[in-house]
N, C-alpha and C. Protein backbone atom coordinates (compact mmCIF):
# COMPACT_ATOMS: atom_id res chain seq x y z
N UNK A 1 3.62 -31.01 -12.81
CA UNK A 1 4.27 -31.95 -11.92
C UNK A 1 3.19 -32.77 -11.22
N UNK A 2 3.12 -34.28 -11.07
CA UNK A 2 2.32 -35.11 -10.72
C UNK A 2 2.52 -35.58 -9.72
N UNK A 3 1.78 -35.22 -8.63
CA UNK A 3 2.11 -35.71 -7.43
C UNK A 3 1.39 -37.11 -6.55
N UNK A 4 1.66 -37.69 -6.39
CA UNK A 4 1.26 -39.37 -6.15
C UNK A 4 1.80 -39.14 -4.27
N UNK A 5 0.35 -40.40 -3.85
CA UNK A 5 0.55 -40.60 -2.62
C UNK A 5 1.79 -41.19 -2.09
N UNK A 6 2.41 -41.86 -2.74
CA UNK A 6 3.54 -42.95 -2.81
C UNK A 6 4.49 -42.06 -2.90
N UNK A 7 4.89 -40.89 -3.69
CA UNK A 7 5.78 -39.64 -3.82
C UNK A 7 5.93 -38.92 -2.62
N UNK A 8 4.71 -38.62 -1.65
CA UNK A 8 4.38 -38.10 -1.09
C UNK A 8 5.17 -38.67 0.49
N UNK A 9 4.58 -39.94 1.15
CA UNK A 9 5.26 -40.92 1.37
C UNK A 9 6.47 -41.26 1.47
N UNK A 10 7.36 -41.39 0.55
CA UNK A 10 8.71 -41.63 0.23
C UNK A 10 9.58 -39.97 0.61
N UNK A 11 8.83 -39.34 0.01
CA UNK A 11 9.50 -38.18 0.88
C UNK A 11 9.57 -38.00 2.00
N UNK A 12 8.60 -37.95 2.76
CA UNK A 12 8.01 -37.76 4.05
C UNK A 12 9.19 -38.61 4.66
N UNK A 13 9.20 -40.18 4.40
CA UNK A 13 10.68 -40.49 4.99
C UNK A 13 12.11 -39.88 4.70
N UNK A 14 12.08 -39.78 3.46
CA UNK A 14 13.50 -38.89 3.76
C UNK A 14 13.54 -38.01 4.56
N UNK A 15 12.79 -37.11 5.18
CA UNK A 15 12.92 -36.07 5.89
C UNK A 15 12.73 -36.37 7.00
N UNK A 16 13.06 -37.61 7.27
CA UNK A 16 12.71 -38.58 8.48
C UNK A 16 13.47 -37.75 9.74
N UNK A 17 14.67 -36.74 9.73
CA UNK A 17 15.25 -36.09 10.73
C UNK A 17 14.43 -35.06 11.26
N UNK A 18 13.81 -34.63 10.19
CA UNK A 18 12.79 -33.69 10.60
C UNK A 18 11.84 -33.77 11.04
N UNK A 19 11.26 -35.08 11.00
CA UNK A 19 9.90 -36.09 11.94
C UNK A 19 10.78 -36.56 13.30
N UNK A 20 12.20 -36.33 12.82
CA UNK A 20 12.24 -36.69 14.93
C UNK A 20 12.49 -35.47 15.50
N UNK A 21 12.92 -34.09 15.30
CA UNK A 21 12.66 -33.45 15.92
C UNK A 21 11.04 -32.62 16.33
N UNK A 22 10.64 -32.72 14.70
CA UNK A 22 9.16 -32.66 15.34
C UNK A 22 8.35 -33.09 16.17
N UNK A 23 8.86 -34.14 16.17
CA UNK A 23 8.21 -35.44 17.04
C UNK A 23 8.64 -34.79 18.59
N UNK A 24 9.91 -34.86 18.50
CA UNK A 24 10.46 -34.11 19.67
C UNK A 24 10.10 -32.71 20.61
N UNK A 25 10.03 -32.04 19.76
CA UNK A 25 9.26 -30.72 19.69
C UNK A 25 7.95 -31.32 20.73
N UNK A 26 6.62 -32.29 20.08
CA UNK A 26 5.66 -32.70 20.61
C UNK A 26 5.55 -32.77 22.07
N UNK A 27 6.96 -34.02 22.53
CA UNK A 27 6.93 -34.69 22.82
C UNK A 27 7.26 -34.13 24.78
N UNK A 28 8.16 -32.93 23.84
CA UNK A 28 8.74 -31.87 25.13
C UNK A 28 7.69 -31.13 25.75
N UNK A 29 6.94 -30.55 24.42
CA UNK A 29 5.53 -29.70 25.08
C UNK A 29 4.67 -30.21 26.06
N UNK A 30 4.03 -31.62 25.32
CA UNK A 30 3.01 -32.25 26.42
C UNK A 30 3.54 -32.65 27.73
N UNK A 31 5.14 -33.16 27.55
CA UNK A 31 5.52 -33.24 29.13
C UNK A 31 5.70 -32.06 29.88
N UNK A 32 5.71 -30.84 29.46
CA UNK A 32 6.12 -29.68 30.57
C UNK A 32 4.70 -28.97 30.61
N UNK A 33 3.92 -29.05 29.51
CA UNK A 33 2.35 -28.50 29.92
C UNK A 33 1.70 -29.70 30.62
N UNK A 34 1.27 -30.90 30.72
CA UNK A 34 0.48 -32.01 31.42
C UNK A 34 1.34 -31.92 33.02
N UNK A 35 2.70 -31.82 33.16
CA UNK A 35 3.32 -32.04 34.48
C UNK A 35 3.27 -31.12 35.19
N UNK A 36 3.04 -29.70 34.42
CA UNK A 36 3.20 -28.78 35.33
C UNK A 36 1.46 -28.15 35.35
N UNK A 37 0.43 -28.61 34.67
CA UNK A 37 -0.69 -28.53 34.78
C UNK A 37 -1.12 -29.67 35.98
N UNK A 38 -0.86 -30.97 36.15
CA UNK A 38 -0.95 -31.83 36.99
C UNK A 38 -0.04 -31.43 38.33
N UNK A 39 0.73 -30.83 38.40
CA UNK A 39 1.34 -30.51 39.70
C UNK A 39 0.77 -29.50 40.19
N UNK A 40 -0.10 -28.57 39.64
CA UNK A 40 -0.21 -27.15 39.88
C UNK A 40 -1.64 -27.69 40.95
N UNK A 41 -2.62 -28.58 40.00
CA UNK A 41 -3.92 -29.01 40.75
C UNK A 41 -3.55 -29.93 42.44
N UNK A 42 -2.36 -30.86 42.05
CA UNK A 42 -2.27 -31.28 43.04
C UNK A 42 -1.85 -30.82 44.27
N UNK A 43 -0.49 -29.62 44.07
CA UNK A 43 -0.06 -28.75 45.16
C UNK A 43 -1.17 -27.92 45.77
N UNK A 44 -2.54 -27.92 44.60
CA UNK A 44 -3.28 -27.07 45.50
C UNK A 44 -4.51 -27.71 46.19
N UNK A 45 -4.29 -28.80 45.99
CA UNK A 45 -5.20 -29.53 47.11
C UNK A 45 -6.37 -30.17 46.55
N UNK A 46 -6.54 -29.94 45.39
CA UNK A 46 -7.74 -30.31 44.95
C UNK A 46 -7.75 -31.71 43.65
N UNK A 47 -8.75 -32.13 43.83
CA UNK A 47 -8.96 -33.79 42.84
C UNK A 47 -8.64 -33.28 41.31
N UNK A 48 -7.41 -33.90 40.54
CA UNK A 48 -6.77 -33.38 39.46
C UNK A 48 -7.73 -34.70 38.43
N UNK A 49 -8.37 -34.34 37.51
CA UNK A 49 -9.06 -35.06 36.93
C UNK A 49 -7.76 -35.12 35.47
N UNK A 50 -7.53 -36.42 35.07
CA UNK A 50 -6.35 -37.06 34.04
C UNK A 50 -6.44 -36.23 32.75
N UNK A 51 -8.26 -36.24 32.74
CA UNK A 51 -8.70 -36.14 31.37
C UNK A 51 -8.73 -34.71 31.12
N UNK A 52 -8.79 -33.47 31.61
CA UNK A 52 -8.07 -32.32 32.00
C UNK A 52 -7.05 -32.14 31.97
N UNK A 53 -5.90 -32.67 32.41
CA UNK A 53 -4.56 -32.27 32.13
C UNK A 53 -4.17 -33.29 30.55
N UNK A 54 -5.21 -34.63 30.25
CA UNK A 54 -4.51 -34.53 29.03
C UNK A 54 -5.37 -33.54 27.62
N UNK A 55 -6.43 -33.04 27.98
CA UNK A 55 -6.31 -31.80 27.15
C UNK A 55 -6.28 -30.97 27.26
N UNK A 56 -5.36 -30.06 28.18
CA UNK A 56 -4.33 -29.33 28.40
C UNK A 56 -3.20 -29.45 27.60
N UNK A 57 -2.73 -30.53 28.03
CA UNK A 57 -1.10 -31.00 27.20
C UNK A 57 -1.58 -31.33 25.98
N UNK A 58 -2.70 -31.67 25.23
CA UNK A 58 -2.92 -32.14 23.93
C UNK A 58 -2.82 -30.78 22.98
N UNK A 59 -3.64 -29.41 23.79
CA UNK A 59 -3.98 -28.72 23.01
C UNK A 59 -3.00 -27.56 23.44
N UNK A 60 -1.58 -27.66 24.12
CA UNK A 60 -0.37 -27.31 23.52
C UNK A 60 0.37 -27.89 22.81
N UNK A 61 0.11 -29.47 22.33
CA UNK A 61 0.64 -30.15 21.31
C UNK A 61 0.14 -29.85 20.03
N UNK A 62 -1.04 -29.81 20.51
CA UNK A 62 -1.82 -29.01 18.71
C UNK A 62 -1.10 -27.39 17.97
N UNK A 63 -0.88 -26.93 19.30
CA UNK A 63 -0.58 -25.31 19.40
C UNK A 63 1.11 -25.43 18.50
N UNK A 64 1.98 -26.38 18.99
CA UNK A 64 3.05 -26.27 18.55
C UNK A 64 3.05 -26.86 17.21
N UNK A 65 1.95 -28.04 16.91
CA UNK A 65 1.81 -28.66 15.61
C UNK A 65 1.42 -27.60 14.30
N UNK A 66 0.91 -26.96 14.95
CA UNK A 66 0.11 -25.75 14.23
C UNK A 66 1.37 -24.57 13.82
N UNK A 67 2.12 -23.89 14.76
CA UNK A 67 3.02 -23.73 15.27
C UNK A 67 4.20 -23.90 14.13
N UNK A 68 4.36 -25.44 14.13
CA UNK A 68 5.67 -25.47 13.75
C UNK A 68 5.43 -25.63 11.96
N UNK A 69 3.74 -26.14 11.90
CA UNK A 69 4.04 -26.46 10.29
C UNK A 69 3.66 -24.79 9.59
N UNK A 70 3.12 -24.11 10.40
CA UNK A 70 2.83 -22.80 9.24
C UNK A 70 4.22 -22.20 9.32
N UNK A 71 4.63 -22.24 11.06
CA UNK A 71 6.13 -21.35 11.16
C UNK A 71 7.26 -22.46 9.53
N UNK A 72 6.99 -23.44 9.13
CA UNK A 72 7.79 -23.84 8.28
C UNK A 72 7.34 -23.47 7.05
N UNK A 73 6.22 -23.40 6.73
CA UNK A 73 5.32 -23.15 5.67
C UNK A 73 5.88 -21.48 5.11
N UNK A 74 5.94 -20.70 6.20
CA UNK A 74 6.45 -19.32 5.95
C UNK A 74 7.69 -18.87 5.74
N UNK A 75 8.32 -20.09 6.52
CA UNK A 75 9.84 -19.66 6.48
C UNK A 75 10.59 -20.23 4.98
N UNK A 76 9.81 -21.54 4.88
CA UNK A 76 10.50 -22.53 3.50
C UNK A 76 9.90 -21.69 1.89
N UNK A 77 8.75 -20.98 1.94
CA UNK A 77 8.02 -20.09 1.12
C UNK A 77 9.06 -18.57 0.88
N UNK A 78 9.54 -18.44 1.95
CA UNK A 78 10.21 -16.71 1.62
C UNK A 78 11.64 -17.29 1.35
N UNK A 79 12.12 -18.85 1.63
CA UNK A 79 13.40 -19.21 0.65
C UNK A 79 13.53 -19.62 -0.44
N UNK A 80 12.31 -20.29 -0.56
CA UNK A 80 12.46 -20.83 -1.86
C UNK A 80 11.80 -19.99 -2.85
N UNK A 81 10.98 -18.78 -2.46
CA UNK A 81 11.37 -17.44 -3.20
C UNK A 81 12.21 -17.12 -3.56
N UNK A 82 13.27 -16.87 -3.09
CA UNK A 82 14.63 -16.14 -2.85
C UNK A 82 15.21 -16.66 -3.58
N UNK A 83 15.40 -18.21 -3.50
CA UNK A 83 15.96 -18.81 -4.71
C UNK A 83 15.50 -18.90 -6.18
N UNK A 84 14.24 -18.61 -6.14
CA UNK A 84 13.93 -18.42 -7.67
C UNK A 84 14.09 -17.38 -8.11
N UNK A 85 13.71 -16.17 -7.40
CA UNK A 85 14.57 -14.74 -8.01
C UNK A 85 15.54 -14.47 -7.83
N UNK A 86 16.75 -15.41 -7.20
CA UNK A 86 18.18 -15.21 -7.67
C UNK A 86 17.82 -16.01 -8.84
N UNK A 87 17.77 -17.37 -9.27
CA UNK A 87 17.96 -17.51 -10.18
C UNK A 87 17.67 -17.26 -12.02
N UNK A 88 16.18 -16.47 -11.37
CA UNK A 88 15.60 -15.24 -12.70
C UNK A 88 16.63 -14.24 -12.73
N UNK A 89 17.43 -13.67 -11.70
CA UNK A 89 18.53 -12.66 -12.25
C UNK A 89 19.36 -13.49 -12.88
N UNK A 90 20.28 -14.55 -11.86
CA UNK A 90 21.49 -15.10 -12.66
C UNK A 90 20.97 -15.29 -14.77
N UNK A 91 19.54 -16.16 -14.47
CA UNK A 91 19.32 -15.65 -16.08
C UNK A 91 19.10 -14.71 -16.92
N UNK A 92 19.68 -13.54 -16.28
CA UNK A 92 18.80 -12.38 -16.57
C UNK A 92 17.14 -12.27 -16.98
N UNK A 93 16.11 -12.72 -16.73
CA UNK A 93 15.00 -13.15 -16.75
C UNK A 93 14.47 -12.21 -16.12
N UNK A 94 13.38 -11.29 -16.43
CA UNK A 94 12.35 -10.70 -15.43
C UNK A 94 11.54 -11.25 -14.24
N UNK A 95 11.37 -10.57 -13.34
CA UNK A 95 10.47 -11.19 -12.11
C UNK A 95 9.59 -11.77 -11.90
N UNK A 96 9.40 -12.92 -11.90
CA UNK A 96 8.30 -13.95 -12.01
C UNK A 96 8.36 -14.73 -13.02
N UNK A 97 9.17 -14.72 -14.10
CA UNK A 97 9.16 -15.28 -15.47
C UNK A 97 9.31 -17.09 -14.72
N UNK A 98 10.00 -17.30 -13.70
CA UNK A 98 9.42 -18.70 -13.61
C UNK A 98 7.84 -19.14 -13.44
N UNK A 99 7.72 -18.08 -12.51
CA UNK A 99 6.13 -18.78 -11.39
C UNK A 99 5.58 -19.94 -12.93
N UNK A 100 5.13 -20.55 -12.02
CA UNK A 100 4.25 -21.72 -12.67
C UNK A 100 5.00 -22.50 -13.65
N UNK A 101 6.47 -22.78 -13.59
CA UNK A 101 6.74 -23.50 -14.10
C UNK A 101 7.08 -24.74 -13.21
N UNK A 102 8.23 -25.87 -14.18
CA UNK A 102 8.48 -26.46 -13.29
C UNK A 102 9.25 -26.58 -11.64
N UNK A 103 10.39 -25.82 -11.98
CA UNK A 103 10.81 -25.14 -11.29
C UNK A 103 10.08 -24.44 -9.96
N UNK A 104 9.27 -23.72 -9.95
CA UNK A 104 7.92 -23.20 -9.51
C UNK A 104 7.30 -24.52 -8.41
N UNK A 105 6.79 -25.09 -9.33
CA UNK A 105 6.12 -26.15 -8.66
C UNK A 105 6.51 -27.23 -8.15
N UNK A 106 8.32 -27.54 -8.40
CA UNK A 106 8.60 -28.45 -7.50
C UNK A 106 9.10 -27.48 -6.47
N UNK A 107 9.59 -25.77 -6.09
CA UNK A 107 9.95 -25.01 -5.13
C UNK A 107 8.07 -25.41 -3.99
N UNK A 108 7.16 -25.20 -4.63
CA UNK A 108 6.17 -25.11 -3.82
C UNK A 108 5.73 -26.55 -3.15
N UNK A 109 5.83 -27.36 -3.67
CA UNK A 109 5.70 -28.84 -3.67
C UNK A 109 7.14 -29.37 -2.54
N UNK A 110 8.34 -28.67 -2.22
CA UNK A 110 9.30 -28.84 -1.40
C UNK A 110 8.58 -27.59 0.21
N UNK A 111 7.96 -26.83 -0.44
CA UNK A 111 7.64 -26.03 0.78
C UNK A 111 6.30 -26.75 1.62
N UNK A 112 5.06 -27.30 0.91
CA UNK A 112 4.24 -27.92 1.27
C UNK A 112 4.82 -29.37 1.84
N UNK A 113 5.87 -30.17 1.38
CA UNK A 113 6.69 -31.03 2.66
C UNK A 113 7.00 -31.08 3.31
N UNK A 114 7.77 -29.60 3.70
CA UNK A 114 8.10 -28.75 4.54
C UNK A 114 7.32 -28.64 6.16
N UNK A 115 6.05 -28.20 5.30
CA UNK A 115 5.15 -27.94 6.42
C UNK A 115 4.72 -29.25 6.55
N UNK A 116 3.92 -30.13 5.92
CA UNK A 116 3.36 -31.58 6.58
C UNK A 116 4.10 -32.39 7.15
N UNK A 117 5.48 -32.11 7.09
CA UNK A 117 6.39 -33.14 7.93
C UNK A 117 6.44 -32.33 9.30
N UNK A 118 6.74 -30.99 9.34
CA UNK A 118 7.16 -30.22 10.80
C UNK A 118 5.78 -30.83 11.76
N UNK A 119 4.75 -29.83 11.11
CA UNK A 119 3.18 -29.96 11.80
C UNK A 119 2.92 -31.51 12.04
N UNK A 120 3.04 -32.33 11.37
CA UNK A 120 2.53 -33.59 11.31
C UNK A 120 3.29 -34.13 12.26
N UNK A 121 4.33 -34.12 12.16
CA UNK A 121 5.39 -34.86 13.29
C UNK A 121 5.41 -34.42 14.40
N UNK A 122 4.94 -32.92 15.26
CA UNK A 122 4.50 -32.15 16.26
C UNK A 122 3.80 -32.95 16.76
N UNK A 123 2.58 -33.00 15.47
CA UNK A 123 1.43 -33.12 16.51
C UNK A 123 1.07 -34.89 17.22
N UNK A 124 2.08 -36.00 16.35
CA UNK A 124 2.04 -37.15 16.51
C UNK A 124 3.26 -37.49 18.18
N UNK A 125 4.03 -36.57 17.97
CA UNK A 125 5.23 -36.50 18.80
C UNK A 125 4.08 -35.88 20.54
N UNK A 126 3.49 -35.25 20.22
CA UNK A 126 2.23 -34.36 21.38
C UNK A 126 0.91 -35.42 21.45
N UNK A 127 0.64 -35.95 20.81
CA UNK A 127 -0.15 -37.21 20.83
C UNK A 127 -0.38 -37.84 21.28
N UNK A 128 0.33 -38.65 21.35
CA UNK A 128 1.16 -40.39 21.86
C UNK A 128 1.27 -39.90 23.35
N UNK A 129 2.06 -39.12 23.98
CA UNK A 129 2.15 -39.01 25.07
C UNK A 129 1.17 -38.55 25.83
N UNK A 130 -0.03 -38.01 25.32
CA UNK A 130 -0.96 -37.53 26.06
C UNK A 130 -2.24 -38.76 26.30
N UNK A 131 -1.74 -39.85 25.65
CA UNK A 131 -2.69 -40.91 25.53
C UNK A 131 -3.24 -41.30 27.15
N UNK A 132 -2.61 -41.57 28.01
CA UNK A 132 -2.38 -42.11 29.32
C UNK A 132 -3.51 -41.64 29.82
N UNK A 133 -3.27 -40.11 30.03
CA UNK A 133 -4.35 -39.12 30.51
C UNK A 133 -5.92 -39.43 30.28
N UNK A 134 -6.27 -40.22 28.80
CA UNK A 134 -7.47 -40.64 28.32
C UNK A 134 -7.89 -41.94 28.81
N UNK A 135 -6.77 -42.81 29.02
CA UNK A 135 -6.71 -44.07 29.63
C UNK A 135 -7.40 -44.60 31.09
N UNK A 136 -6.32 -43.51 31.59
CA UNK A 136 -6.30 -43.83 33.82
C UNK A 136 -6.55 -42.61 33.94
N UNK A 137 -7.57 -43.24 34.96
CA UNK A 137 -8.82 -41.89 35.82
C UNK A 137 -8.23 -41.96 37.18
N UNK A 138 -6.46 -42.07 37.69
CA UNK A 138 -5.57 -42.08 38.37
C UNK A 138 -4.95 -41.11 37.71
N UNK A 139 -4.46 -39.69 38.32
CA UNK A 139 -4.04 -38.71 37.95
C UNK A 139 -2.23 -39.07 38.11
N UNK A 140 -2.02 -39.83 39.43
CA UNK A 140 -0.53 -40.15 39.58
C UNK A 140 -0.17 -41.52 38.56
N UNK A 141 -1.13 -42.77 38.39
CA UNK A 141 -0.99 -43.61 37.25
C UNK A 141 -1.21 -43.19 36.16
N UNK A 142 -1.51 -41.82 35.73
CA UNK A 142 -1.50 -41.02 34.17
C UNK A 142 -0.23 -40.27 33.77
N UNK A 143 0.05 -39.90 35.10
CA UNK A 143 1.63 -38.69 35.18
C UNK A 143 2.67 -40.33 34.88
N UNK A 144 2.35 -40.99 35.61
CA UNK A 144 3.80 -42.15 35.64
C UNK A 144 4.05 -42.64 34.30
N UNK A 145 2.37 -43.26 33.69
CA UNK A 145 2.61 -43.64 32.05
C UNK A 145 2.98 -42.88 31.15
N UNK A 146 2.74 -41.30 31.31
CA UNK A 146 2.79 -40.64 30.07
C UNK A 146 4.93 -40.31 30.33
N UNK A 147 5.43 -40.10 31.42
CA UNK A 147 6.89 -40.17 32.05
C UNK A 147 7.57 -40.95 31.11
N UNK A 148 6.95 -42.09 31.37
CA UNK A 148 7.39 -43.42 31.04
C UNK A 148 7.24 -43.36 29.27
N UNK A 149 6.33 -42.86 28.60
CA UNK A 149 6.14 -42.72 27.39
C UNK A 149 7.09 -41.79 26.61
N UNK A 150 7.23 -40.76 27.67
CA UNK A 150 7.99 -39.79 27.07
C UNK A 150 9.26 -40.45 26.61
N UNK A 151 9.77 -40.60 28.00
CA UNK A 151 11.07 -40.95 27.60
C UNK A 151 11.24 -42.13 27.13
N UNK A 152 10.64 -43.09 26.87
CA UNK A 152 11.11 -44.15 25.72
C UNK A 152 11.10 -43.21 24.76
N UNK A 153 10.04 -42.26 23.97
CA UNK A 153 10.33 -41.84 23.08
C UNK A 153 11.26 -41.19 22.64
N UNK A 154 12.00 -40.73 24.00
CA UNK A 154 13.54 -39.81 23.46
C UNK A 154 14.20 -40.59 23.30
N UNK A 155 14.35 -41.71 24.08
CA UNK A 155 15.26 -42.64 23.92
C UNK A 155 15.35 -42.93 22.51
N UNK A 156 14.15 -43.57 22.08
CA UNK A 156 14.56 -44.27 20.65
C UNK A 156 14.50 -42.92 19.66
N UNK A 157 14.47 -41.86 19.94
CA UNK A 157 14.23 -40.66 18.52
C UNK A 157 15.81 -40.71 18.86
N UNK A 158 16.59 -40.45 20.19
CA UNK A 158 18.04 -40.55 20.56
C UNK A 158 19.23 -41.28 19.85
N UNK A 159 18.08 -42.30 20.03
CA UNK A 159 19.34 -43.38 19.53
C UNK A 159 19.34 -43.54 17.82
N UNK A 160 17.84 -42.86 17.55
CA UNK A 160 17.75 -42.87 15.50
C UNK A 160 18.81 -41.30 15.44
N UNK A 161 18.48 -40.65 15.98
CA UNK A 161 19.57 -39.46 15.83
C UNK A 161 20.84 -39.37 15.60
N UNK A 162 21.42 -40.05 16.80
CA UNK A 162 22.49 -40.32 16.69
C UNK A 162 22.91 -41.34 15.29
N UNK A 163 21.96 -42.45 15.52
CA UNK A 163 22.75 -43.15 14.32
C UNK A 163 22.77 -42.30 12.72
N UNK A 164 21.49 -41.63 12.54
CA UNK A 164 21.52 -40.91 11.45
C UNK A 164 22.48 -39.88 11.25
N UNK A 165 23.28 -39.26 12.34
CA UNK A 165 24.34 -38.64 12.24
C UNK A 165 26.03 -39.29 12.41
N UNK A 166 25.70 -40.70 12.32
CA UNK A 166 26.96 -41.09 12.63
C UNK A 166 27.67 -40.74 13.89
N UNK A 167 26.88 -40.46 14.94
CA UNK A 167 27.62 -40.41 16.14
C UNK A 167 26.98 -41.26 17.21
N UNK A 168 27.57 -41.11 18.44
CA UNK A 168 27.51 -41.80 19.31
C UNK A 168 25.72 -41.86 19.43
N UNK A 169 25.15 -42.83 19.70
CA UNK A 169 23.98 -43.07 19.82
C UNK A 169 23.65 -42.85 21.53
N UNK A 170 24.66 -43.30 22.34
CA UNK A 170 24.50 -42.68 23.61
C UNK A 170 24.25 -41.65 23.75
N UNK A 171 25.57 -41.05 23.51
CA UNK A 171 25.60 -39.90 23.46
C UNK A 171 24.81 -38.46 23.45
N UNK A 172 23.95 -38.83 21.89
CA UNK A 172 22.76 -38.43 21.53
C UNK A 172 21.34 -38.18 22.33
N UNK A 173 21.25 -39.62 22.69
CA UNK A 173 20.33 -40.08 23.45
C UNK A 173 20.03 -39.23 25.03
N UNK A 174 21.62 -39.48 26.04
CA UNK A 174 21.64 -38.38 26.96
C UNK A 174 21.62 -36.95 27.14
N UNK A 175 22.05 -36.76 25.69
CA UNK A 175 21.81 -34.90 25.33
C UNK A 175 20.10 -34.82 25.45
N UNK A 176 19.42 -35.44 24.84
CA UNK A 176 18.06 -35.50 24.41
C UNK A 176 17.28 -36.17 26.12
N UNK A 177 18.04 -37.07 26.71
CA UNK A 177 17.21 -37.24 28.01
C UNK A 177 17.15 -35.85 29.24
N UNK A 178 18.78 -35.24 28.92
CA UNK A 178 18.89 -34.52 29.69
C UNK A 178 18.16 -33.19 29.43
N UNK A 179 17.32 -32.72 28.60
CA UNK A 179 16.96 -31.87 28.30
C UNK A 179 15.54 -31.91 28.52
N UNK A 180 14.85 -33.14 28.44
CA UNK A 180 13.67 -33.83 29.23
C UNK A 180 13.91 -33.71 30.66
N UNK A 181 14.57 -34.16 31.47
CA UNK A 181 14.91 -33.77 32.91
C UNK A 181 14.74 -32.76 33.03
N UNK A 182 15.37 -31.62 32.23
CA UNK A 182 15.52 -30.21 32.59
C UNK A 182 14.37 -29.87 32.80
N UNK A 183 13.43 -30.17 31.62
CA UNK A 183 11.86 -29.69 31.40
C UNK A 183 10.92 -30.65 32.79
N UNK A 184 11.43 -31.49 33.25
CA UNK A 184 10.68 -32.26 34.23
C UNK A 184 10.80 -31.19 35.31
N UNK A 185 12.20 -31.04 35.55
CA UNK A 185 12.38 -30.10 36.95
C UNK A 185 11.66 -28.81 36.97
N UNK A 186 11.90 -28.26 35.31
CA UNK A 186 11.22 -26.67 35.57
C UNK A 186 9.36 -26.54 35.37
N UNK A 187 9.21 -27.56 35.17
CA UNK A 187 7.89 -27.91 35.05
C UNK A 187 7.36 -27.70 36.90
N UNK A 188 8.12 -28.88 37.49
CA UNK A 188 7.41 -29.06 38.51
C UNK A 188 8.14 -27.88 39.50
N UNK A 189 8.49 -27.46 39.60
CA UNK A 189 9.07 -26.29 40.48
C UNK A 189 7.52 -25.19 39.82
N UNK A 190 7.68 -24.97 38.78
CA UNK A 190 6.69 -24.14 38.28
C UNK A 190 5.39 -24.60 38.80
N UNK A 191 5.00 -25.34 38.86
CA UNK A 191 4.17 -26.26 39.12
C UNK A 191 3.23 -25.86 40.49
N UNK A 192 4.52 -25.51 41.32
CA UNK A 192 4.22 -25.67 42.44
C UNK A 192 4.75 -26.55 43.59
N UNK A 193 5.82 -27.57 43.10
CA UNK A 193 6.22 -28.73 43.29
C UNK A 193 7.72 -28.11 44.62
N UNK A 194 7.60 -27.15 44.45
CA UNK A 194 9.21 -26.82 45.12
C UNK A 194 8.35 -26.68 47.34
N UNK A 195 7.53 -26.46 47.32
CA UNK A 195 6.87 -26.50 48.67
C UNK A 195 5.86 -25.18 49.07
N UNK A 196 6.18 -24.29 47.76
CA UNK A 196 5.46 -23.09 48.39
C UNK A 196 4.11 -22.67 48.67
């Protein structure tokens, strides 16, 4: 089986649902590790340097990128096992009589997409938002941009969601903001943010 960058590519978009939750995945981490790493320095009194809390939040974005493509790598590997030795019984076929065929190699070639779309989309989704932090040597103008980053990004992964499911694109969108809020609040309470 011949695998081409362009193959490679073209898949990668189809699985385009799976690059927005990955993305998502990212996108949740760096806001509840950078906000609640940046609240924790500031409640305690001391000069919160940007570039610190964004690699903090970067390198729990790496953690989940890492994270999510082996956790897929392992999980898509012990199914698409499963499916080839059901289907060596249904042929009555001995155990392994596929490995290395075609069969074989497009199962492994679907598991290795698997993982470069989860991981890849993590770590681009954990990325992007930690940019700010590298930017402004203003710890409160780094927290506001990367806020502001986040949630455009739910917004529009929201509104591709929804449309890719044929439902309400609002809809979507506020499930996905409100779950960002959630992570804003328990961030900063954690944080330190509640007065204690």
């Amino acid at each position: 089986m011949k695998i081409t960058l362009k193959q490679i590519i073209k898949d990668y978009i189809e699985l385009s649902r799976y690059v927005a939750l990955g993305s998502l995945d990212g996108i949740l981490t760096v806001l509840s590790i950078s906000l609640t790493a940046a609240v924790v320095g500031i409640t305690g009194g001391t000069t919160v340097n940007p570039l610190t809390v964004g690699l903090t939040g970067l390198s729990g974005g790496i953690a989940i990128a890492l994270s999510n493509g082996f956790g897929s790598y392992v999980g898509e590997q012990a199914e698409e096992g499963k499916v080839i030795r059901e289907l060596e019984s249904k042929m009555l076929l001995e155990e392994r009589t596929l490995d290395d065929t075609l069969i074989h190699q497009q199962a492994k070639y679907r598991v290795f997409m698997s993982m470069l779309t989860h991981g890849s989309a993590s770590f681009m989704g954990s990325f992007i938002p930690s940019i700010p932090f590298f930017i402004f040597s203003d710890i409160y103008t780094a927290l506001t941009a990367t806020l502001i980053v986040c949630f455009s990004m739910m917004i529009i992964l929201g509104c591709y969601l929804g449309r890719i499911s044929k439902e309400s694109m609002t809809k979507t969108t506020l499930k996905i903001i409100s779950v960002g809020v959630l992570i804003v609040i328990i961030s900063y309470l954690m944080g330190g943010g509640h007065g204690a």
